[in-house]
Protein backbone atom coordinates (compact mmCIF):
# COMPACT_ATOMS: atom_id res chain seq x y z
CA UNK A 1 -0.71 7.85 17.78
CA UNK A 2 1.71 10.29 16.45
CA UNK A 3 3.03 9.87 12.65
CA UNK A 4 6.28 9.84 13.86
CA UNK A 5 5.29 7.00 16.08
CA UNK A 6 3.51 5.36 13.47
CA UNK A 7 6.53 5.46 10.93
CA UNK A 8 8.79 4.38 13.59
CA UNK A 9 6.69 1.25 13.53
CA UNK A 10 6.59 1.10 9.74
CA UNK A 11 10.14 1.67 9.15
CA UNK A 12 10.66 -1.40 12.41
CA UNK A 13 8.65 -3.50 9.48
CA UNK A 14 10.99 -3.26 7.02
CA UNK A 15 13.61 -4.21 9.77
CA UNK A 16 11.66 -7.63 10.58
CA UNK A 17 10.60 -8.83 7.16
CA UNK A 18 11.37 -12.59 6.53
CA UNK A 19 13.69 -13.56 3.35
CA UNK A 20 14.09 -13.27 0.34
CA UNK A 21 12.56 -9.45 1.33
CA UNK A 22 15.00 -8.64 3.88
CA UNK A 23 17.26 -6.62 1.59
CA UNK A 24 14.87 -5.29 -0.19
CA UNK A 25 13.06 -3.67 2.20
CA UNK A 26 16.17 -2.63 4.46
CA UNK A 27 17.15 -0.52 1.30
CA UNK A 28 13.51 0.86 0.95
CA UNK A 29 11.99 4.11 3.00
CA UNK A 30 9.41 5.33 4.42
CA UNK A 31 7.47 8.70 4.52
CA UNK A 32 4.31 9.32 6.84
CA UNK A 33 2.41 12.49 7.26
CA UNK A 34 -1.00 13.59 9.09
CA UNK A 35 -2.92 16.55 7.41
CA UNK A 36 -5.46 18.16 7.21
CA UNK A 37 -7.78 18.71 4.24
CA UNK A 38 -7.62 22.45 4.39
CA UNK A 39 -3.97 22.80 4.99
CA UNK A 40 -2.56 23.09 1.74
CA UNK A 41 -1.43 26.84 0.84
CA UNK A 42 -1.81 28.29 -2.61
CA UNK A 43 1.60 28.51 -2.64
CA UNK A 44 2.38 25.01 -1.86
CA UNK A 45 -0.02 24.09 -4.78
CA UNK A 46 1.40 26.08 -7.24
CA UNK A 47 4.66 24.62 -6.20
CA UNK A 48 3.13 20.88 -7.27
CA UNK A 49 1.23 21.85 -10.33
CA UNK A 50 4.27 21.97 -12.76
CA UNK A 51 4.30 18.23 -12.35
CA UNK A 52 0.74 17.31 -12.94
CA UNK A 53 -1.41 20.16 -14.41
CA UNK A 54 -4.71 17.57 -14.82
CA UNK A 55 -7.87 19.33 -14.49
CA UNK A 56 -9.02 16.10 -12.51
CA UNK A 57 -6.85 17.37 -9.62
CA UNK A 58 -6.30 21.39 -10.20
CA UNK A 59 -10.60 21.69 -9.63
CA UNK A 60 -11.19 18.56 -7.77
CA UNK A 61 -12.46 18.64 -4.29
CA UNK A 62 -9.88 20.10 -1.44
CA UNK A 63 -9.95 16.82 0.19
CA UNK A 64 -8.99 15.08 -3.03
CA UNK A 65 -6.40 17.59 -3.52
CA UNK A 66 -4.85 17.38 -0.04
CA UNK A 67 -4.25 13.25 -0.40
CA UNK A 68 -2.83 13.95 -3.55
CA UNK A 69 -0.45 17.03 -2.08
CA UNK A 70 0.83 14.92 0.65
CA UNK A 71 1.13 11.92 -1.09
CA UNK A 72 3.21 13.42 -3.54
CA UNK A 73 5.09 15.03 -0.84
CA UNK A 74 5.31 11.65 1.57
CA UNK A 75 6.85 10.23 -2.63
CA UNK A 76 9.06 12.94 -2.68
CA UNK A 77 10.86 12.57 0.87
CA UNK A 78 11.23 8.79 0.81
CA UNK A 79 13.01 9.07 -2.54
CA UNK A 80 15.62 12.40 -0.88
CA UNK A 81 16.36 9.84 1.58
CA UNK A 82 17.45 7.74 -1.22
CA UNK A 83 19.45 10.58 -2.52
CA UNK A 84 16.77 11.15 -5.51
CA UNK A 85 15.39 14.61 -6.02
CA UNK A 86 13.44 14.00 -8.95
CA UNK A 87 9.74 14.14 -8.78
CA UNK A 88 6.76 12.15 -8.89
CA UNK A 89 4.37 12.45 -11.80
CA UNK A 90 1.03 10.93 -12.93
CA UNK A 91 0.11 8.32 -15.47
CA UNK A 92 -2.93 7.87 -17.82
CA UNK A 93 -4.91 6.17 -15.03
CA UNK A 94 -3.52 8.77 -12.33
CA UNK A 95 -1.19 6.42 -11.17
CA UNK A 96 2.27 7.49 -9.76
CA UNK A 97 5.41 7.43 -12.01
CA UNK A 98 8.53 6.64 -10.71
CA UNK A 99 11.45 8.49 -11.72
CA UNK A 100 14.18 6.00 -13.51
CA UNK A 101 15.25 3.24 -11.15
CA UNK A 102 13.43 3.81 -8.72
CA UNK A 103 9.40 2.22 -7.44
CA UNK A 104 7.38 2.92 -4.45
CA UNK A 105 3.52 3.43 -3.55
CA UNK A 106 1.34 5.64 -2.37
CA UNK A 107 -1.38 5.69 0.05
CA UNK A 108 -3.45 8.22 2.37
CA UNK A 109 -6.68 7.76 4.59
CA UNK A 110 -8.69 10.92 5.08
CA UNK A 111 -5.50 12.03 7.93
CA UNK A 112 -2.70 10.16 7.22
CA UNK A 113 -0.41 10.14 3.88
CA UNK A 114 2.51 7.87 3.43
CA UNK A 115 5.01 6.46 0.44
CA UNK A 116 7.67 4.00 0.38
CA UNK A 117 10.64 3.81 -2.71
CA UNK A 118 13.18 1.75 -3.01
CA UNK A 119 15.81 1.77 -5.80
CA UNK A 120 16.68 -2.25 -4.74
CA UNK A 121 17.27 -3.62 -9.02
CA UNK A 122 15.39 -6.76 -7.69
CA UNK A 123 11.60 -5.76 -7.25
CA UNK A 124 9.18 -5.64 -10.18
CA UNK A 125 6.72 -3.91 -7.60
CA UNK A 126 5.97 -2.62 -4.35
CA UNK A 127 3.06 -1.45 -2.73
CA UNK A 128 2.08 0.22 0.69
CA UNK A 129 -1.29 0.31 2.23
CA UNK A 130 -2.41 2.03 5.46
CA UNK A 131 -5.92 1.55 6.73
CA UNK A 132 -7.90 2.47 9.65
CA UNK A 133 -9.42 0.13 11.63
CA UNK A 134 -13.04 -0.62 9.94
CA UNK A 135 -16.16 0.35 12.02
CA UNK A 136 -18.64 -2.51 12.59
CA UNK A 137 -21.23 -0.95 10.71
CA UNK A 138 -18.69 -1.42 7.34
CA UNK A 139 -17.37 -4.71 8.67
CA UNK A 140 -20.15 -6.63 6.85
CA UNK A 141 -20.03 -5.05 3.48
CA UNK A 142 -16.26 -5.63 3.40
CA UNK A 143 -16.46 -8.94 4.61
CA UNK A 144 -19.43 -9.93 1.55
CA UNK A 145 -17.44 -7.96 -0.91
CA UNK A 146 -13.62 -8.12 -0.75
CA UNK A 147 -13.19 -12.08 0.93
CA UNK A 148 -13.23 -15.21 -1.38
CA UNK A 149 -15.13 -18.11 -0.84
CA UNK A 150 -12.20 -19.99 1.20
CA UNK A 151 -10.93 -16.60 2.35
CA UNK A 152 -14.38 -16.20 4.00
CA UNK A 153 -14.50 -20.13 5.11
CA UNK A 154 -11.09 -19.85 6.87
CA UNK A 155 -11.68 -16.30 8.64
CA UNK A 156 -13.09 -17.51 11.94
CA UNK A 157 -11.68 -21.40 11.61
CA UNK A 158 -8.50 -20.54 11.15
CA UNK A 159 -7.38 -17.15 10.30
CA UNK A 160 -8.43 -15.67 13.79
CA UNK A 161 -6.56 -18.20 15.69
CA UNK A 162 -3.29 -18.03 13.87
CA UNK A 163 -2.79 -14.34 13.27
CA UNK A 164 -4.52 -13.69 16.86
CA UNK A 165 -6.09 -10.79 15.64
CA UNK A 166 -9.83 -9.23 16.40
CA UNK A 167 -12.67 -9.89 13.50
CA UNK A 168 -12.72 -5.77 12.33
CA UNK A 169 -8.07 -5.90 12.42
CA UNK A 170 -8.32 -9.28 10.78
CA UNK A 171 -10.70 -7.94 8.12
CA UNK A 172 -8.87 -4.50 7.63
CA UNK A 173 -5.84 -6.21 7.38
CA UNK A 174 -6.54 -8.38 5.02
CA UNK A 175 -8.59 -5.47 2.85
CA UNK A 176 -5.33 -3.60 3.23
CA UNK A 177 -2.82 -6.23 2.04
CA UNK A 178 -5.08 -7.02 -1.45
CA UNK A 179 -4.89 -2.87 -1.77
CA UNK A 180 -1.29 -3.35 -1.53
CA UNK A 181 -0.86 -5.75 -3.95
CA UNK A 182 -2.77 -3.72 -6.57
CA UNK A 183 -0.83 -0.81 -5.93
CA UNK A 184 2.37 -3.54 -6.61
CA UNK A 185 1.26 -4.95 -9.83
CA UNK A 186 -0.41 -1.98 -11.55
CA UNK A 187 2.95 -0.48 -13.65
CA UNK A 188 2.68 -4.48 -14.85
CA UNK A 189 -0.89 -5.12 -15.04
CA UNK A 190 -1.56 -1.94 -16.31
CA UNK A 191 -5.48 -2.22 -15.02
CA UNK A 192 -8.02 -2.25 -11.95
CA UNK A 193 -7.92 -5.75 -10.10
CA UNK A 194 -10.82 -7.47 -8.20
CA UNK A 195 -10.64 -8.27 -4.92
CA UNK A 196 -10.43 -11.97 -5.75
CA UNK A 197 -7.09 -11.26 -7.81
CA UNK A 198 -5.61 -12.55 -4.85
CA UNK A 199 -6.22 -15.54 -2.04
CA UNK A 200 -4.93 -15.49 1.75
CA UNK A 201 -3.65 -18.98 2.43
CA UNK A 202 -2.48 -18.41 5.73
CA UNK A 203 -2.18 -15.65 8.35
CA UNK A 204 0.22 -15.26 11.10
CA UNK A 205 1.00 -11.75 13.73
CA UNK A 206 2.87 -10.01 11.19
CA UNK A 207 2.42 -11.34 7.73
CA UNK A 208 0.68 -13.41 5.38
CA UNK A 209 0.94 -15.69 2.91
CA UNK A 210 -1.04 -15.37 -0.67
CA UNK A 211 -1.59 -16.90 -4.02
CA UNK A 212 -2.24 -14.91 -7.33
CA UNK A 213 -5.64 -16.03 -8.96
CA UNK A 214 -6.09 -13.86 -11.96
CA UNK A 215 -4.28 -15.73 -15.12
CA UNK A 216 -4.03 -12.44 -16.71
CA UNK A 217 -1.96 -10.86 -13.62
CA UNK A 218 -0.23 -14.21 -13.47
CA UNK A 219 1.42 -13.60 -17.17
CA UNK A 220 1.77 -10.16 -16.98
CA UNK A 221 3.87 -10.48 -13.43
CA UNK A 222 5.60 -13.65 -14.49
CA UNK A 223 4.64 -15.39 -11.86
CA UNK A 224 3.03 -19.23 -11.28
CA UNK A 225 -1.00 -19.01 -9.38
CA UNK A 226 1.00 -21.99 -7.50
CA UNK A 227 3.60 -19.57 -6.20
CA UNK A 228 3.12 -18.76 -2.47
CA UNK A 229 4.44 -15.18 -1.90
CA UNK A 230 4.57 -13.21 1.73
CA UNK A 231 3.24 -9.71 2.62
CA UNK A 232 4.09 -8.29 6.00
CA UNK A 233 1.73 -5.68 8.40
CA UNK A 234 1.70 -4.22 11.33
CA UNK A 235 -1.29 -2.80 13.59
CA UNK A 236 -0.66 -0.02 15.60
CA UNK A 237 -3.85 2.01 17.35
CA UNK A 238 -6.58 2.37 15.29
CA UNK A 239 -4.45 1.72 12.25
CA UNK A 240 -2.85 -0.92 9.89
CA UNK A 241 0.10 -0.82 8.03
CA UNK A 242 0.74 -2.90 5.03
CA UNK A 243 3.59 -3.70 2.79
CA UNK A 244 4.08 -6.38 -0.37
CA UNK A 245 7.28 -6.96 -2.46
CA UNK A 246 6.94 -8.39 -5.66
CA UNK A 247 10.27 -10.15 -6.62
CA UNK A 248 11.91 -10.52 -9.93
């Protein structure tokens, strides 16, 4: 699958979301771009390193520095189609900053790099997440380390009927939507989550519904554990696509 294909698809997800994201996402975009590790010019990296001179990325490894170069550029598109220019910088923990008034996420797999923004003045946080498909031979390891106990009790029961999904899309998907809540919460957390920060309750074909677990993320995000809150996804090819609001 193309990325233009694929971002078709994302940007259709944003289209489809169910209230109270609807407007929120409508006024958000999307940036998706394949690369290669090696495809970064000197002169392209010059061209980023007056935003983030860190010695973790000017000598780090060329495939660390080609997620970050087209992550940054995927950032910097989605926010020119919101009629920003400004640029993306890192924080302390390497996290993007947003310029004023504006929040989005960042993610990349080792071909793909994509961002979304959104200037909407009702998010405290959004995150994207895009995933391929996980092999068999990591579906185990995921399954032991990223479920919780009812997560892992309602997989095959329930989960797999109602979202009518395979066990390895299920399992990605549901890896992928915790990564996009941690890329959501982080500029309020302000620190690494478990996996059990948040619970699946329920499942369907194109989004889920979760539950915050950590008391700490709770306060900091100003929102009740007894809340139910929605993130949406869609699976296309070998990949899945994941996107998660957080409301004020």
């Amino acid at each position: 699958m193309t990325s233009h294909t694929l971002q078709h698809h994302a940007q259709a997800l944003l289209t489809k979301a169910s209230a109270p994201y609807t407007q929120v996402l409508q006024a958000s975009r999307i940036c998706l771009l394949p690369y290669q590790v090696h495809s970064i010019t000197q002169s392209q990296w010059l061209a980023q390193s007056d935003q983030l001179p860190r010695a973790n990325i000017q000598h780090a490894q060329p495939k660390r520095q080609a997620s970050y170069y087209y992550g940054r550029l995927c950032a910097h598109q989605a926010l020119s189609q919101l009629n920003c220019q400004t640029k993306v910088h890192m924080g302390m923990y390497n996290e993007p900053i947003w310029p004023k008034g504006f929040m989005g996420s960042i993610t990349h797999t080792h071909e793909m790099a994509g961002a979304i923004a959104s200037s909407h003045p009702l998010i405290k946080g959004i995150g994207i997440d895009i995933e391929n498909i996980l092999q068999s031979c990591d579906a185990n390891i995921v399954f032991n380390s990223v479920l919780t106990k009812k997560e892992a009790a309602s997989f095959e029961t329930e989960f797999r009927h109602t979202s009518q999904l395979s066990h390895a899309h299920l399992l990605t998907t549901i890896f992928s939507i915790k990564e996009s809540f941690y890329k959501a919460a982080f500029n309020q957390v302000k620190r690494i989550l478990e996996f059990d920060a948040i619970e699946i309750i329920h499942i369907s074909e194109d989004r889920a519904q979760y539950r915050i677990n950590d008391h700490e993320a709770c306060k900091a995000l100003n929102i009740s554990p007894e809340m139910t809150l929605t993130a949406h996804y869609q699976i296309r090819g070998k990949c899945v696509i994941t996107i998660l609001i957080l409301m004020k």
